[in-house]
ModelCIF file with pLDDT and N, C-alpha, C, O atoms, coordinates in Angstrom:
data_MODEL
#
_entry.id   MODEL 
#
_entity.id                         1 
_entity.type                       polymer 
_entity.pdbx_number_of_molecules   1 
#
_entity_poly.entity_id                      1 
_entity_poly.type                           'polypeptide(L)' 
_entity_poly.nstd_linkage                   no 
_entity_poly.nstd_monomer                   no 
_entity_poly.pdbx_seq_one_letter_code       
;(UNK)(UNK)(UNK)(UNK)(UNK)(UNK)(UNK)(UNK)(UNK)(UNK)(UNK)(UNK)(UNK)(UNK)(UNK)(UNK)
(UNK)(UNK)(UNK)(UNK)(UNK)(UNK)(UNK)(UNK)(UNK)(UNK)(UNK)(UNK)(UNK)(UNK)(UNK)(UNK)
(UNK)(UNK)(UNK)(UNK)(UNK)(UNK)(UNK)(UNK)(UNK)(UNK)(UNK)(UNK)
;
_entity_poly.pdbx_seq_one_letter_code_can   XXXXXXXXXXXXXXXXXXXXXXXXXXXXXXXXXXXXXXXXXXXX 
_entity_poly.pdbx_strand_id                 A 
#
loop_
_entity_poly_seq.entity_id 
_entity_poly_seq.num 
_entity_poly_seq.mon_id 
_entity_poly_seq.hetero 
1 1  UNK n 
1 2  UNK n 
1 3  UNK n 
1 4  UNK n 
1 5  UNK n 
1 6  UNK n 
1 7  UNK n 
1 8  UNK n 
1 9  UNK n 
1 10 UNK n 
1 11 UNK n 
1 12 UNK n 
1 13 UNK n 
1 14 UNK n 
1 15 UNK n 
1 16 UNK n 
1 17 UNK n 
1 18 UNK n 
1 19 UNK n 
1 20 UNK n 
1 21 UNK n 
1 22 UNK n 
1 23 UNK n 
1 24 UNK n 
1 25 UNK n 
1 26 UNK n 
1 27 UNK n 
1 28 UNK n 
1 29 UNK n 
1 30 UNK n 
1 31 UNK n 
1 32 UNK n 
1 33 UNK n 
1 34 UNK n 
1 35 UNK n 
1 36 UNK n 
1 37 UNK n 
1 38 UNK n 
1 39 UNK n 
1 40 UNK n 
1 41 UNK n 
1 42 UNK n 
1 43 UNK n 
1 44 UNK n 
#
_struct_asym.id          A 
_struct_asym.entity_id   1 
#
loop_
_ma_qa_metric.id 
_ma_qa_metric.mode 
_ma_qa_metric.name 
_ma_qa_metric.software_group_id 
_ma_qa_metric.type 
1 global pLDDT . pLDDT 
2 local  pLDDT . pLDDT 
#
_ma_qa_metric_global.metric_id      1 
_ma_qa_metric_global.metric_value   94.75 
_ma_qa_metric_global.model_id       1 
_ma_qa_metric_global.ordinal_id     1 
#
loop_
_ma_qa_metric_local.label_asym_id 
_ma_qa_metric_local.label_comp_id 
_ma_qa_metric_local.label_seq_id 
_ma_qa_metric_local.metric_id 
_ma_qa_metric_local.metric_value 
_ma_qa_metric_local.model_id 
_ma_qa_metric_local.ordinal_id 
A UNK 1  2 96.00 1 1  
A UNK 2  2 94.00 1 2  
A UNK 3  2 94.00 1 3  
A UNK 4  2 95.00 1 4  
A UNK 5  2 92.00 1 5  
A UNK 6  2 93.00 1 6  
A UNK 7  2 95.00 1 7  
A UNK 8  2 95.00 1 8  
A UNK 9  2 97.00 1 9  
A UNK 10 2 97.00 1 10 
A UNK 11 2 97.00 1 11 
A UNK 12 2 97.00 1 12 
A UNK 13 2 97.00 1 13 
A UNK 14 2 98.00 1 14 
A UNK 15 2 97.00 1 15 
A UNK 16 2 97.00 1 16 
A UNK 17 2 98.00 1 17 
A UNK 18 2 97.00 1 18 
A UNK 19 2 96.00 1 19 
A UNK 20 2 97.00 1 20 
A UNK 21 2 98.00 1 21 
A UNK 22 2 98.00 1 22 
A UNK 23 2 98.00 1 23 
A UNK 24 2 98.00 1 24 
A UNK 25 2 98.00 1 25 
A UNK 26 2 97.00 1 26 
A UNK 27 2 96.00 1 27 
A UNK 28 2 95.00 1 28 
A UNK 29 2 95.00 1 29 
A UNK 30 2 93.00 1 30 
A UNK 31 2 89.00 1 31 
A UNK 32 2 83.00 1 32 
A UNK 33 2 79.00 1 33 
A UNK 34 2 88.00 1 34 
A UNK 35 2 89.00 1 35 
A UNK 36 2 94.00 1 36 
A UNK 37 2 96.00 1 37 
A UNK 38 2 96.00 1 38 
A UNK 39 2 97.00 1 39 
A UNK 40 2 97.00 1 40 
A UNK 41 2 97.00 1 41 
A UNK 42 2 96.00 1 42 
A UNK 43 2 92.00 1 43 
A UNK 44 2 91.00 1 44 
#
loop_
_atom_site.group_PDB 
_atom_site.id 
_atom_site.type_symbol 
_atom_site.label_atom_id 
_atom_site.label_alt_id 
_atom_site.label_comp_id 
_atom_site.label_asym_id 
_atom_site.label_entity_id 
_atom_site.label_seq_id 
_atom_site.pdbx_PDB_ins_code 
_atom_site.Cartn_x 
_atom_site.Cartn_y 
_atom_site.Cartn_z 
_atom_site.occupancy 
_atom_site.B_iso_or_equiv 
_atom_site.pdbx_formal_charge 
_atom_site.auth_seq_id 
_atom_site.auth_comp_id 
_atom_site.auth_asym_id 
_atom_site.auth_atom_id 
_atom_site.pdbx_PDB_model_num 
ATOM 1   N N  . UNK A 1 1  ? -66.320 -173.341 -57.381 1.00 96.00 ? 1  UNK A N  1 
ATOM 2   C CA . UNK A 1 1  ? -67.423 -172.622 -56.777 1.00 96.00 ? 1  UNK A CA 1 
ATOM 3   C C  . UNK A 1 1  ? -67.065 -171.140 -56.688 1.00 96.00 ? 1  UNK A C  1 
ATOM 4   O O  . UNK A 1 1  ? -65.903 -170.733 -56.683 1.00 96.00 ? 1  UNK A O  1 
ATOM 5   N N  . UNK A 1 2  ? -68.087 -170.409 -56.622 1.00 94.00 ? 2  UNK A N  1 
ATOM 6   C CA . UNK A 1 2  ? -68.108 -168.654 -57.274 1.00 94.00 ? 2  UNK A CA 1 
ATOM 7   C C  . UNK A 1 2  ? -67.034 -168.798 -55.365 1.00 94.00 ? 2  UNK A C  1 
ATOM 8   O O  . UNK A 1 2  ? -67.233 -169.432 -54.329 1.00 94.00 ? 2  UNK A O  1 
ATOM 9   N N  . UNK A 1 3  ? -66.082 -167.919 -55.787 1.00 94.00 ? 3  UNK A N  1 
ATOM 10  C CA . UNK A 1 3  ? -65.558 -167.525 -54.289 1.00 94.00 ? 3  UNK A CA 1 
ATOM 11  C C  . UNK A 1 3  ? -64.232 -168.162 -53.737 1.00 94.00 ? 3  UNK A C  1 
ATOM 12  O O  . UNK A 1 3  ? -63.496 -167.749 -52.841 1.00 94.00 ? 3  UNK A O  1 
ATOM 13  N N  . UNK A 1 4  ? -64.104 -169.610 -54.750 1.00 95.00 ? 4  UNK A N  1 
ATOM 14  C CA . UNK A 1 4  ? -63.315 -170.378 -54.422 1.00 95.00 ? 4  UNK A CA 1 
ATOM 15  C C  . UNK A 1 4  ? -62.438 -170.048 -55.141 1.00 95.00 ? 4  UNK A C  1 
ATOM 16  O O  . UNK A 1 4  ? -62.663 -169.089 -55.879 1.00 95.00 ? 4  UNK A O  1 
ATOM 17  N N  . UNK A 1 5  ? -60.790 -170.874 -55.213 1.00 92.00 ? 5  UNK A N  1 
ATOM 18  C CA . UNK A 1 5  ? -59.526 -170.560 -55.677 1.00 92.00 ? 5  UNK A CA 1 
ATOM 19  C C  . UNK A 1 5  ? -60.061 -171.532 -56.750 1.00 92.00 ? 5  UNK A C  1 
ATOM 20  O O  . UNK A 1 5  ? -60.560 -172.610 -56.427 1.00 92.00 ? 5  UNK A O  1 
ATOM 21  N N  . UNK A 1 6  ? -59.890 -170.929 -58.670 1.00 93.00 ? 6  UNK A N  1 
ATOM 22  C CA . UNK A 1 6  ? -59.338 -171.572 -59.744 1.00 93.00 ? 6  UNK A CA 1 
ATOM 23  C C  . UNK A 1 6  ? -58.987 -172.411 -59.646 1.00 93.00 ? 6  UNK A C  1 
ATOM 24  O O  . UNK A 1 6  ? -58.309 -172.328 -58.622 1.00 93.00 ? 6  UNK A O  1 
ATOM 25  N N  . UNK A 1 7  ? -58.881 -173.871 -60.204 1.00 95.00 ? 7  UNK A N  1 
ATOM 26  C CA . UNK A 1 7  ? -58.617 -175.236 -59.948 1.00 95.00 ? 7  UNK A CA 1 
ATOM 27  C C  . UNK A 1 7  ? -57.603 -175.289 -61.258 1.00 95.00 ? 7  UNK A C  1 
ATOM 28  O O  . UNK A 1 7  ? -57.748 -174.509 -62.199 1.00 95.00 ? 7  UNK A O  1 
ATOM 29  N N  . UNK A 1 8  ? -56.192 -176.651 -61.201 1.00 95.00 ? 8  UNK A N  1 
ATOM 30  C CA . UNK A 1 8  ? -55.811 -176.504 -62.111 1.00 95.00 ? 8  UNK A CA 1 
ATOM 31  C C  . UNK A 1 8  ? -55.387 -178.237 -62.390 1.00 95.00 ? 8  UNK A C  1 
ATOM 32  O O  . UNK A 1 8  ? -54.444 -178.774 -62.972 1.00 95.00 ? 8  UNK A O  1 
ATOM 33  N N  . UNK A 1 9  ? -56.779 -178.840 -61.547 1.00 97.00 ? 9  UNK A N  1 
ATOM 34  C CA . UNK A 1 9  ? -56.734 -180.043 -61.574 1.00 97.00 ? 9  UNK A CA 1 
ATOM 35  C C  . UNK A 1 9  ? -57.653 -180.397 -61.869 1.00 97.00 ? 9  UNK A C  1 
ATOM 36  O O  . UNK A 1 9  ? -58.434 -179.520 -61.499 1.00 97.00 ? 9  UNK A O  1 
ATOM 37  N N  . UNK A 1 10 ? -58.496 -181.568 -62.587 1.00 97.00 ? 10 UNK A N  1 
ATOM 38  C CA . UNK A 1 10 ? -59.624 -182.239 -62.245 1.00 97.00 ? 10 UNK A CA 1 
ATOM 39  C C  . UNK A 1 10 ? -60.335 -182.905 -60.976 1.00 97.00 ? 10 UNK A C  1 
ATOM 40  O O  . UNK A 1 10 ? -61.500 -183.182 -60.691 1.00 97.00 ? 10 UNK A O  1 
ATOM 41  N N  . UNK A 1 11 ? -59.106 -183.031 -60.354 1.00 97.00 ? 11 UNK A N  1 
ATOM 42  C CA . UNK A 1 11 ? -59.420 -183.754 -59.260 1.00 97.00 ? 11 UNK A CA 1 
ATOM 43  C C  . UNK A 1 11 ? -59.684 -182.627 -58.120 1.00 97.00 ? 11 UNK A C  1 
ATOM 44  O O  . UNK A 1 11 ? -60.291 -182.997 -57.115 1.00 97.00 ? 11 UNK A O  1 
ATOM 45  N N  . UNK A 1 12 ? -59.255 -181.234 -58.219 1.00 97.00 ? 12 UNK A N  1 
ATOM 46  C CA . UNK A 1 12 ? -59.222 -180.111 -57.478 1.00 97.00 ? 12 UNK A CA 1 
ATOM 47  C C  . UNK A 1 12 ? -60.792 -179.952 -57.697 1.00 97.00 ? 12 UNK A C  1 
ATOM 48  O O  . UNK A 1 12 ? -61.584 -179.867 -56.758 1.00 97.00 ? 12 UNK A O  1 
ATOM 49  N N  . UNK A 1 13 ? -61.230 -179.914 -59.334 1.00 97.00 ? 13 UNK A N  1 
ATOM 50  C CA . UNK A 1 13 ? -62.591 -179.374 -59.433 1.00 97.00 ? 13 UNK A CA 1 
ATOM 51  C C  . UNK A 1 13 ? -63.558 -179.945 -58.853 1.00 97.00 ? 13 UNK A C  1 
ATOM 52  O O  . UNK A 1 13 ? -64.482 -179.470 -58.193 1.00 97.00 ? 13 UNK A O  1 
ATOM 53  N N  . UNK A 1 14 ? -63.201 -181.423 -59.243 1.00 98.00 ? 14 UNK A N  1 
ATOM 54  C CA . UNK A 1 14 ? -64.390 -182.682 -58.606 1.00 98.00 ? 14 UNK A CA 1 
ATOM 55  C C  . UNK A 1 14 ? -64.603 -182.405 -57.276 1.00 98.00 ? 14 UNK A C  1 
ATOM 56  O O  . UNK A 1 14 ? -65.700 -182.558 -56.738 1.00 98.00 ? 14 UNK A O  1 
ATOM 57  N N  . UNK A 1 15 ? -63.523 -181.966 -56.658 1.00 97.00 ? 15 UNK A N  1 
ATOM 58  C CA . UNK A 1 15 ? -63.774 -181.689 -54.737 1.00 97.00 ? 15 UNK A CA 1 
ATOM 59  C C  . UNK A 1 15 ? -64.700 -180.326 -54.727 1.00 97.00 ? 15 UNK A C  1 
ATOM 60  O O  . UNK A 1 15 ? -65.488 -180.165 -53.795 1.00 97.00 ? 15 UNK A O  1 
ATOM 61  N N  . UNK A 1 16 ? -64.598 -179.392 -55.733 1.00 97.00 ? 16 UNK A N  1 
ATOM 62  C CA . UNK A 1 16 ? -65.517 -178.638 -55.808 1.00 97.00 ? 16 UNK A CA 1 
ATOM 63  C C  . UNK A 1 16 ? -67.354 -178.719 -55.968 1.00 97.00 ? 16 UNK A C  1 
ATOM 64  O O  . UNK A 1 16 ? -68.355 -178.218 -55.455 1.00 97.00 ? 16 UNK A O  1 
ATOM 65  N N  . UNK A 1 17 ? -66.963 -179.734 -57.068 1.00 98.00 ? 17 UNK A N  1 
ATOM 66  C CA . UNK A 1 17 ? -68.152 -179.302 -58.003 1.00 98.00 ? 17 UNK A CA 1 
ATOM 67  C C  . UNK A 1 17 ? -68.973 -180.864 -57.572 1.00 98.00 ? 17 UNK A C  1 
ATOM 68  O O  . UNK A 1 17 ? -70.163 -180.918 -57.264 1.00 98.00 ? 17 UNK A O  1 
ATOM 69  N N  . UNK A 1 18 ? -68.213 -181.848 -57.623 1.00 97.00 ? 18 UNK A N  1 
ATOM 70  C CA . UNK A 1 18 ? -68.846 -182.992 -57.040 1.00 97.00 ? 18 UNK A CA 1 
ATOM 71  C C  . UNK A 1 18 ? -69.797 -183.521 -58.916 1.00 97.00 ? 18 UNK A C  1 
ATOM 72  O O  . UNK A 1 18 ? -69.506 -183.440 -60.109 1.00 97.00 ? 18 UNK A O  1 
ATOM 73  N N  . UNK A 1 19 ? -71.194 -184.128 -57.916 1.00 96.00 ? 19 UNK A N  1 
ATOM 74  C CA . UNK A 1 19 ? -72.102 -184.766 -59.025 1.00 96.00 ? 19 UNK A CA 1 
ATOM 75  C C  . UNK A 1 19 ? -72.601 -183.775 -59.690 1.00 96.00 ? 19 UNK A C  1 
ATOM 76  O O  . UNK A 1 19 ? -73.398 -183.997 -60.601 1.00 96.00 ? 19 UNK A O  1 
ATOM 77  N N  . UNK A 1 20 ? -72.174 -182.345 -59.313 1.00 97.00 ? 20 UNK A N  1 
ATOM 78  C CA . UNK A 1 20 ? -72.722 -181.244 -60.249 1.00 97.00 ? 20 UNK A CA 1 
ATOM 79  C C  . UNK A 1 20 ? -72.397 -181.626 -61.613 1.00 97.00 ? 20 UNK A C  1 
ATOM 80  O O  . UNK A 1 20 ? -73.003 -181.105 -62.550 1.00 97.00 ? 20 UNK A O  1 
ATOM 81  N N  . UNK A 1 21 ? -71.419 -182.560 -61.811 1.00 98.00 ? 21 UNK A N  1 
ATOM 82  C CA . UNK A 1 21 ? -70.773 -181.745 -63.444 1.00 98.00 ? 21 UNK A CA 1 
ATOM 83  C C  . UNK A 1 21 ? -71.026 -183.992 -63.997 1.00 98.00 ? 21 UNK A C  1 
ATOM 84  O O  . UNK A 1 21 ? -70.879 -184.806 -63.086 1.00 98.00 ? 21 UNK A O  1 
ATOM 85  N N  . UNK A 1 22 ? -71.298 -184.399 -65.149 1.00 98.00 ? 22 UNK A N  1 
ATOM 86  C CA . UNK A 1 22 ? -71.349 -185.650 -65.740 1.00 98.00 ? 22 UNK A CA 1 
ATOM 87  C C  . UNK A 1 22 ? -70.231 -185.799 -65.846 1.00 98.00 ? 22 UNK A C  1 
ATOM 88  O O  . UNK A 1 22 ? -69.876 -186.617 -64.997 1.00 98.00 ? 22 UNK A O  1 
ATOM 89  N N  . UNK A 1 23 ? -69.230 -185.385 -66.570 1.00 98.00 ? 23 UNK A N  1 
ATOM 90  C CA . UNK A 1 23 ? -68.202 -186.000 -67.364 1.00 98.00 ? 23 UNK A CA 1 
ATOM 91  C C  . UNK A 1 23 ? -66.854 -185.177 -66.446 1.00 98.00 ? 23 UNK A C  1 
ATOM 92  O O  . UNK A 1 23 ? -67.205 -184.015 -66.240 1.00 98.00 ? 23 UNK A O  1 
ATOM 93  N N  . UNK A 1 24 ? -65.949 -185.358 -66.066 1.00 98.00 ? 24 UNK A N  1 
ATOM 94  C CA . UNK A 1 24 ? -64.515 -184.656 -65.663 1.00 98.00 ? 24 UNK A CA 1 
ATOM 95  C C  . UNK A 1 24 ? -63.598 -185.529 -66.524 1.00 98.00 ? 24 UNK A C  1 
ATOM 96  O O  . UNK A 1 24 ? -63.395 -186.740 -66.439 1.00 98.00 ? 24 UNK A O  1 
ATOM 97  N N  . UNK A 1 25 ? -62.852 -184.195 -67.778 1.00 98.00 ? 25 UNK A N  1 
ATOM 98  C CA . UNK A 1 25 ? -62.003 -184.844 -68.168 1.00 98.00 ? 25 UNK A CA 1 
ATOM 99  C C  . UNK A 1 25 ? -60.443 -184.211 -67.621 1.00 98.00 ? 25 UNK A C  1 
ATOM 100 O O  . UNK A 1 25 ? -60.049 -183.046 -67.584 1.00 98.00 ? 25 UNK A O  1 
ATOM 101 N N  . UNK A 1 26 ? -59.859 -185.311 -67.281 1.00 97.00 ? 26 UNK A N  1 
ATOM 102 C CA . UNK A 1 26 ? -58.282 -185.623 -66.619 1.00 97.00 ? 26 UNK A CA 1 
ATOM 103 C C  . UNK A 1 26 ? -57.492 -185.058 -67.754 1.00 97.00 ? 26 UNK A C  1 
ATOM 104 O O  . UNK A 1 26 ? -57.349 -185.841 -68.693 1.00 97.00 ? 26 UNK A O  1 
ATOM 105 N N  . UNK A 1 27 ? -56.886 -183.746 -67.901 1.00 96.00 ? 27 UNK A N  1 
ATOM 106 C CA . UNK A 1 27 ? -55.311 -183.320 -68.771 1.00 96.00 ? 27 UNK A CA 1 
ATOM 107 C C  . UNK A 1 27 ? -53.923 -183.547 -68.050 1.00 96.00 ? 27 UNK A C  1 
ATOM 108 O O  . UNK A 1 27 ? -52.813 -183.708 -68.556 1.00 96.00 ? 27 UNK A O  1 
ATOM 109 N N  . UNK A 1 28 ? -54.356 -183.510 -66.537 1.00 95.00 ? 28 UNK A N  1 
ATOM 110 C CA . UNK A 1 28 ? -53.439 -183.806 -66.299 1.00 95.00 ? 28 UNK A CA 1 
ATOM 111 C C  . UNK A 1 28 ? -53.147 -181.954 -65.375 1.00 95.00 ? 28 UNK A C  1 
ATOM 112 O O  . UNK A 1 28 ? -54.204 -181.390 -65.092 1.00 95.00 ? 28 UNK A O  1 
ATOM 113 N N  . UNK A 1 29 ? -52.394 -181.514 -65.157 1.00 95.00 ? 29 UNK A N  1 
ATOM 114 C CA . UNK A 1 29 ? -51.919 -180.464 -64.548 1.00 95.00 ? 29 UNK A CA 1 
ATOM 115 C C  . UNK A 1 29 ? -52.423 -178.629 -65.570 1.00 95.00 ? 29 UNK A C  1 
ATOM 116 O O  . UNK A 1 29 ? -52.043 -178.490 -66.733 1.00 95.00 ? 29 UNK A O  1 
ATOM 117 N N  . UNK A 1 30 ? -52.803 -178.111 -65.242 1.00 93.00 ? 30 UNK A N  1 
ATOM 118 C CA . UNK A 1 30 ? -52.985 -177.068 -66.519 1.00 93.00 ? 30 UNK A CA 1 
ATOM 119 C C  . UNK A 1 30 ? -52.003 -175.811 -66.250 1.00 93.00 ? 30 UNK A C  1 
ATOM 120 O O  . UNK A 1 30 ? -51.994 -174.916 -65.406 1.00 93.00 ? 30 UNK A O  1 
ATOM 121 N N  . UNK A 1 31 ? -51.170 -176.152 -67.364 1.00 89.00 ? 31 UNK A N  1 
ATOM 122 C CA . UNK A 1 31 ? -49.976 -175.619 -68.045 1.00 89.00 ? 31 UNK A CA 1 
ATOM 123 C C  . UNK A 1 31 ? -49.863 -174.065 -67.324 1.00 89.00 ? 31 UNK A C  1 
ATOM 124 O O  . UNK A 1 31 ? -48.802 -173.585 -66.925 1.00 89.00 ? 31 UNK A O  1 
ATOM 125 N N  . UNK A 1 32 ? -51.276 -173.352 -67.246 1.00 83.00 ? 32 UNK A N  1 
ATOM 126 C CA . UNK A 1 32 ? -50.917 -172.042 -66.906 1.00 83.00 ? 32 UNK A CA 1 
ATOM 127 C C  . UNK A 1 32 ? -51.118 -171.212 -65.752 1.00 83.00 ? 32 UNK A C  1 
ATOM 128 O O  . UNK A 1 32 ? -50.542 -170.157 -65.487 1.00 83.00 ? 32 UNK A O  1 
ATOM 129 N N  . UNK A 1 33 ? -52.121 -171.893 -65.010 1.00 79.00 ? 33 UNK A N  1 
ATOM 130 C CA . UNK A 1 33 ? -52.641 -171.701 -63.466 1.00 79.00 ? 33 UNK A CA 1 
ATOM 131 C C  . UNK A 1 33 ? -53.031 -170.345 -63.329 1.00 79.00 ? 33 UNK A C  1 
ATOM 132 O O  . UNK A 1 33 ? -53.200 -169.862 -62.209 1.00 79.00 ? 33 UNK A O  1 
ATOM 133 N N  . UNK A 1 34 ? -53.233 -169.509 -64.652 1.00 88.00 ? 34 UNK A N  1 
ATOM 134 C CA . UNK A 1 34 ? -53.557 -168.254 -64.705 1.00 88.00 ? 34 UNK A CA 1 
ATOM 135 C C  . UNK A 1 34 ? -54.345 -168.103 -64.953 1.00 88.00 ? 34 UNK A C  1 
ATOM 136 O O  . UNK A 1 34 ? -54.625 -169.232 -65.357 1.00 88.00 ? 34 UNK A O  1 
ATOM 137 N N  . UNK A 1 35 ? -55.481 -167.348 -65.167 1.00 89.00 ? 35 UNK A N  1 
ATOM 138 C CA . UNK A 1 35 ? -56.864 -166.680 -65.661 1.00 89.00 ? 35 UNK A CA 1 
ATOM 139 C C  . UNK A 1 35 ? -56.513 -166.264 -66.721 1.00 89.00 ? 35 UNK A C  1 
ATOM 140 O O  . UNK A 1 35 ? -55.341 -165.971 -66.957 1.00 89.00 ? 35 UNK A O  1 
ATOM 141 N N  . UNK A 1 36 ? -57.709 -166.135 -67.775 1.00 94.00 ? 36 UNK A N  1 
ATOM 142 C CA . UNK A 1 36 ? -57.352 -165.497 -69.154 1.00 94.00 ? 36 UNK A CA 1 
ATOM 143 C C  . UNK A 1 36 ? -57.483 -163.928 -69.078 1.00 94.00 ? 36 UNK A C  1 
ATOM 144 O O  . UNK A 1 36 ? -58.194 -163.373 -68.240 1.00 94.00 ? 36 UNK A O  1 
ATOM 145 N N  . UNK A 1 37 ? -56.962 -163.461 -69.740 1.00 96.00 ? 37 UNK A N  1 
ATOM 146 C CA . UNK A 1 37 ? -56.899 -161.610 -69.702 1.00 96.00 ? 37 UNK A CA 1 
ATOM 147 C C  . UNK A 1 37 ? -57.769 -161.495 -70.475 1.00 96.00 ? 37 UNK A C  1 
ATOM 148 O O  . UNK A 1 37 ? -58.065 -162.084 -71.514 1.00 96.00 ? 37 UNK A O  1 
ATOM 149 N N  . UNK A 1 38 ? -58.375 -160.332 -69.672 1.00 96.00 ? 38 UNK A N  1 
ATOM 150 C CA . UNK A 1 38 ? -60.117 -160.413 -70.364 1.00 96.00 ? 38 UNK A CA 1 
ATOM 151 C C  . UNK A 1 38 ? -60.040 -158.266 -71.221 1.00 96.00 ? 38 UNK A C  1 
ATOM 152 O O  . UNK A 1 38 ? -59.777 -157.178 -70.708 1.00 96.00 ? 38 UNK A O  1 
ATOM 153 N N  . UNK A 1 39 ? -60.413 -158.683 -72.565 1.00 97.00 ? 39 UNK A N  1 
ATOM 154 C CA . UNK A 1 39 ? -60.758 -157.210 -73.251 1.00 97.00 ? 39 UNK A CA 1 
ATOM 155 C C  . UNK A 1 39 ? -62.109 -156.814 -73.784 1.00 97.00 ? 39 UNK A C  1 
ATOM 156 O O  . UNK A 1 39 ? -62.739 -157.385 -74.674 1.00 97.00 ? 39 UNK A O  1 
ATOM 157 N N  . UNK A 1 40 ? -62.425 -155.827 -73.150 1.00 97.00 ? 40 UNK A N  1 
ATOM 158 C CA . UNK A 1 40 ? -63.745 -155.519 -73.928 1.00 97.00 ? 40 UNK A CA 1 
ATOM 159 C C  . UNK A 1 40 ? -63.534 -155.075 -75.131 1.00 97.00 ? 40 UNK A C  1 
ATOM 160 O O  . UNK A 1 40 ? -62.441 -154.547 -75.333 1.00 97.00 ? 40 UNK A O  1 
ATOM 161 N N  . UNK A 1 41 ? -64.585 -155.171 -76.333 1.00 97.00 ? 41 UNK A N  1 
ATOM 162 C CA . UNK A 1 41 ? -64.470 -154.563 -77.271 1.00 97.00 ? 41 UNK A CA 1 
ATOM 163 C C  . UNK A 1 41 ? -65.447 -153.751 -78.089 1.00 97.00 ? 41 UNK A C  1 
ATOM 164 O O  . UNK A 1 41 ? -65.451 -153.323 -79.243 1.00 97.00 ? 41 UNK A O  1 
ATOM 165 N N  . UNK A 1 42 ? -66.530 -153.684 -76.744 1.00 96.00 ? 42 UNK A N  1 
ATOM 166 C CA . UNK A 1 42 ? -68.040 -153.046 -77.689 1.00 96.00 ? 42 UNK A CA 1 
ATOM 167 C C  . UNK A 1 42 ? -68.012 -151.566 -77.072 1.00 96.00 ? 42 UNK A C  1 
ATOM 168 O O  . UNK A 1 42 ? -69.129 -151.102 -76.844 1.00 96.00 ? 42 UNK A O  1 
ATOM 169 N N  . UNK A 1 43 ? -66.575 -150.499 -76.670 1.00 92.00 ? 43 UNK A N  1 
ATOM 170 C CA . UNK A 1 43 ? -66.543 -149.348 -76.471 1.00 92.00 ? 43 UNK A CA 1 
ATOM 171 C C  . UNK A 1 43 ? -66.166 -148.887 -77.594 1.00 92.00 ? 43 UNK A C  1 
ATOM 172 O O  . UNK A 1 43 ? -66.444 -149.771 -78.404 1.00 92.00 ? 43 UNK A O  1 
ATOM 173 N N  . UNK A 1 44 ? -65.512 -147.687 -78.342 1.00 91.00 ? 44 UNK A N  1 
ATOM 174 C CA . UNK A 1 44 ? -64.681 -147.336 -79.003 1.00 91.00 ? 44 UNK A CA 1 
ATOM 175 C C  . UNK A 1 44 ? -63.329 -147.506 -79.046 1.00 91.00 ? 44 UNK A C  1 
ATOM 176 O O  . UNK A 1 44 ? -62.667 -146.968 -79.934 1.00 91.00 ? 44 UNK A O  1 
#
């Protein structure tokens, strides 16, 4: 949820997101618990 801490579980998200979402698939732990580094590229 917008506001909430990044989840790096399925089972973290499901407490989030609930019947919002059909399908939760289980990986298991996610490897990087980081956010992706974000670049713009439509400046010069």
């Amino acid at each position: 949820r917008t506001g909430s801490p990044a989840t790096s579980t399925a089972a973290d998200a499901a407490e989030q997101l609930g019947d919002a979402v059909a399908v939760y698939l289980d990986g298991g732990q996610a490897p990087g618990g980081v956010a992706s580094t974000i670049v713009d590229a439509t400046a010069p």
